[in-house]
Protein backbone atom coordinates (compact mmCIF):
# COMPACT_ATOMS: atom_id res chain seq x y z
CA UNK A 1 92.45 99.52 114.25
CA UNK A 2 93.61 95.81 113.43
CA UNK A 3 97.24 97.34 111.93
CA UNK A 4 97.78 99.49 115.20
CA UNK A 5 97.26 96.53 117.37
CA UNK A 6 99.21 94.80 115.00
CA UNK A 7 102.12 96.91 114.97
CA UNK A 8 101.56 97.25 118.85
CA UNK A 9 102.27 93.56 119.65
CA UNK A 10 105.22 93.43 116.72
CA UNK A 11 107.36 95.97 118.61
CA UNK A 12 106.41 95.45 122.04
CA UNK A 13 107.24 91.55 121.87
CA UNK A 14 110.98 92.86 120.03
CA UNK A 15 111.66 95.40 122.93
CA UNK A 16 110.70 92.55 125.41
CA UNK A 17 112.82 89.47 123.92
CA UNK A 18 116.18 91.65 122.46
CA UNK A 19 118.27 90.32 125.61
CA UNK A 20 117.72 86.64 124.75
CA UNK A 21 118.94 86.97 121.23
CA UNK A 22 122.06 84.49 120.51
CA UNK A 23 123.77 86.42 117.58
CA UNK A 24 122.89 84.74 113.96
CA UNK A 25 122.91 86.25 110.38
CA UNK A 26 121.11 83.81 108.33
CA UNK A 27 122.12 85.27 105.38
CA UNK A 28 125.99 84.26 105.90
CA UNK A 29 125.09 80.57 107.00
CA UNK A 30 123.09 79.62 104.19
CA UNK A 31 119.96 79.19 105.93
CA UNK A 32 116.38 78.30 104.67
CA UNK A 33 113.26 79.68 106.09
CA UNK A 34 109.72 78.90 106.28
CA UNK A 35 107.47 82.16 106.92
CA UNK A 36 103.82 81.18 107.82
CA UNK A 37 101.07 83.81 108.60
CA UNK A 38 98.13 86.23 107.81
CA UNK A 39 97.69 89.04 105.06
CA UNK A 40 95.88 92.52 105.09
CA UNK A 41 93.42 92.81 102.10
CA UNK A 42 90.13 94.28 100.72
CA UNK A 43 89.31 90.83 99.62
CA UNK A 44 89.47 89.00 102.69
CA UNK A 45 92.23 87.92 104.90
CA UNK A 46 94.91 85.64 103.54
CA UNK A 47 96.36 82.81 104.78
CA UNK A 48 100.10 82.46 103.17
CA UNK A 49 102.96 80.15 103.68
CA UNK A 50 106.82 81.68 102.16
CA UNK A 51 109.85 79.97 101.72
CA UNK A 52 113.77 81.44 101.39
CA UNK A 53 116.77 80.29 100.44
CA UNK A 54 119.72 81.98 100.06
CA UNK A 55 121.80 82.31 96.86
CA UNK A 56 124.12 84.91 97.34
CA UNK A 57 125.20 87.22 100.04
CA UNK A 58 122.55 89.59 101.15
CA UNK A 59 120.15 88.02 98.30
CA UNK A 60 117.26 85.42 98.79
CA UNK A 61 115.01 84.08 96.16
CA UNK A 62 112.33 81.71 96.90
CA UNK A 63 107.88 81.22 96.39
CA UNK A 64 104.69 81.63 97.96
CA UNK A 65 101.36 79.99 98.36
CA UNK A 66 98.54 82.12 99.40
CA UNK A 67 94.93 81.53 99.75
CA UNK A 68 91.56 83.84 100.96
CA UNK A 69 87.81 84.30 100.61
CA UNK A 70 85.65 86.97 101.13
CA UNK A 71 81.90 87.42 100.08
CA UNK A 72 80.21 90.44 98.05
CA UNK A 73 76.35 91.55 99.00
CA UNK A 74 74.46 94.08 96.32
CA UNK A 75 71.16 93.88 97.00
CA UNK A 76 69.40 90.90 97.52
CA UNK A 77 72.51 89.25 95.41
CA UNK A 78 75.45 87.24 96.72
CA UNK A 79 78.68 86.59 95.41
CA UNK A 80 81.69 84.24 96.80
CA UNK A 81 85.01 84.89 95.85
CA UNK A 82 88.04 82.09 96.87
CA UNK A 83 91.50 83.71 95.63
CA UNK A 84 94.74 81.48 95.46
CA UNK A 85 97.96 82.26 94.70
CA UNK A 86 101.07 80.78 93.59
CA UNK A 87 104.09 84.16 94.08
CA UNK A 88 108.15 83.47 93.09
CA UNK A 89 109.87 85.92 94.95
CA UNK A 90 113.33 87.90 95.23
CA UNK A 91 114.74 90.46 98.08
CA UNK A 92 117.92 92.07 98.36
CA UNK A 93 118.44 92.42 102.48
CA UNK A 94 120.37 95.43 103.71
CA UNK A 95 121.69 94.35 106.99
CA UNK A 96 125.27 94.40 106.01
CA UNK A 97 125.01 97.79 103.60
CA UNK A 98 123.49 100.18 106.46
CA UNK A 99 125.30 97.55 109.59
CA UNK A 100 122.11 96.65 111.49
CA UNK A 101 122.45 94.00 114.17
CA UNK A 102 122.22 90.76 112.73
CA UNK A 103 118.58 89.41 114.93
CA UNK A 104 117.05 92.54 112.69
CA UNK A 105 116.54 91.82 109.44
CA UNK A 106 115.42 94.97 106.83
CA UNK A 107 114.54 93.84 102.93
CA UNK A 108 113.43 95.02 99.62
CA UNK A 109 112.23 93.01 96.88
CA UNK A 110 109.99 92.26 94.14
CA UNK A 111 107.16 89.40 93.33
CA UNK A 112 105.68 87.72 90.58
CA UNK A 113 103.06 85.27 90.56
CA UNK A 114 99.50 84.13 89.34
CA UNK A 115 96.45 83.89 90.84
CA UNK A 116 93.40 81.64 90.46
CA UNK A 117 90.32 83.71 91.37
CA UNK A 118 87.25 81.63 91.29
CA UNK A 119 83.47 83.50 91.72
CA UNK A 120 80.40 81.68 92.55
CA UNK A 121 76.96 83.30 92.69
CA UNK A 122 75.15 82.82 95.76
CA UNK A 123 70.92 82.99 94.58
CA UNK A 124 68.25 81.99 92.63
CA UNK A 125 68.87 83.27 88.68
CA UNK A 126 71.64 83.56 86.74
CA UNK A 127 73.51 86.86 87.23
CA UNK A 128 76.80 87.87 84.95
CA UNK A 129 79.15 89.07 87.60
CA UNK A 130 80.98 92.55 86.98
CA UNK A 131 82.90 93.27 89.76
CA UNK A 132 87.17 93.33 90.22
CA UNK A 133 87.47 89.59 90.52
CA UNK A 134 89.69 88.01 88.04
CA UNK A 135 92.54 85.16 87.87
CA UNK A 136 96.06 85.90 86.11
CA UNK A 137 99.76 87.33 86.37
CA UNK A 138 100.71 89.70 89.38
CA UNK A 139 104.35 91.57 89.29
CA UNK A 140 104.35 93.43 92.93
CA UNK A 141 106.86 95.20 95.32
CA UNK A 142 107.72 94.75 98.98
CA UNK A 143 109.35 96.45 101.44
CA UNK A 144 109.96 94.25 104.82
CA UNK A 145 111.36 93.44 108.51
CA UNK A 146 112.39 90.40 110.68
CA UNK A 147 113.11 90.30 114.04
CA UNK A 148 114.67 87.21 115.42
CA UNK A 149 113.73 85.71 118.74
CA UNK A 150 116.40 83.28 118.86
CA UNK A 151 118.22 81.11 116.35
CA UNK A 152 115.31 79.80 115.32
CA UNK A 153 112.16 81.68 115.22
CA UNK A 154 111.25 85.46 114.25
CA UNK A 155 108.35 87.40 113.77
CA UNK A 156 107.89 88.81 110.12
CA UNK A 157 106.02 91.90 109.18
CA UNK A 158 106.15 92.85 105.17
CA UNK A 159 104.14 96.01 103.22
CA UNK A 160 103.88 95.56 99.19
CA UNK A 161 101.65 96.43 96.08
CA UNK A 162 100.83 95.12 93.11
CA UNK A 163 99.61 91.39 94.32
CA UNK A 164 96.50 90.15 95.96
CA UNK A 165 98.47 90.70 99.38
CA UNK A 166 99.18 94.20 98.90
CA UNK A 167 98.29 95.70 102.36
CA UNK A 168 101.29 92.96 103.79
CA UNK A 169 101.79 90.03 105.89
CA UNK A 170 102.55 89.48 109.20
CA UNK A 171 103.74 85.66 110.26
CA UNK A 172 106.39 83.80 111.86
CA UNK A 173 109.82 82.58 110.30
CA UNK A 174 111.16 79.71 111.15
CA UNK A 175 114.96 79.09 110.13
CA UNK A 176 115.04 75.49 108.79
């Protein structure tokens, strides 16, 4: 239910703001951007901050700091689970290959990263936890898609697997 409003809002606010779009291909003008947001998980919902820059035409490279909790109930037991994550990041963006207008911007890419997953039992006892929790290296995929509201802002929505964040993110960019 949240992804369909989710992907309700993301392409009614683009059909509503395309006429106030000044023309700008970051990607050409050596731009930065800052992407902060929310992620779809099982294990909670992220909080992330991303950062681009440029290095050569239609490629960006650049990292990303993540961080959720979510809680695990068996029983009368109780477990807390706080995952952070630390993500370097490449994407290869095909505006100019497949000529889409420059405030659209469609990407491809892959991640790698580490997290630091830490579990705390919540009770009286001591209980070895067995679930899926676990820190360590991440190598993941994306697929992704910008649309700019002006120079300045746009509104991000990206899919991937293989990382903590693998249902996506959805978050604002903000050309620096």
């Amino acid at each position: 239910m949240k992804r369909k409003i989710f992907t309700s809002l993301f392409v009614f606010s683009m059909l509503l703001t395309s006429p106030i779009f000044a023309q700008f291909n970051p990607y050409t003008d050596q731009a930065k951007m800052l992407t902060a947001g929310v992620g779809f998980s099982g294990w909670g919902v992220p909080l992330f901050v991303r950062y681009e820059h440029p290095v050569a035409d239609n490629i960006t490279v650049g990292g990303m700091l993540s961080y959720q909790n979510y809680s695990e109930k068996y029983s009368s037991y109780k477990w807390k689970h706080t995952i952070s994550g630390l993500n370097g990041r490449g994407s290869y963006h095909f505006n100019e290959l497949l000529s889409i207008p420059d405030q659209w911007d469609l990407y491809a890419g892959a991640t790698l990263g580490y997290y630091f997953w830490n579990t705390k039992y919540k009770g009286s006892g001591d209980i070895i936890y067995s679930g899926s929790g676990s820190g360590g290296l991440s190598l993941g995929a994306l697929v992704g898609g910008r649309y700019f509201f002006s120079d300045k802002v746009g509104v991000n929505l990206e899919f991937g697997g293989g990382t903590v964040l693998a249902g996506g993110t959805l978050g604002l960019t903000f050309i620096l």
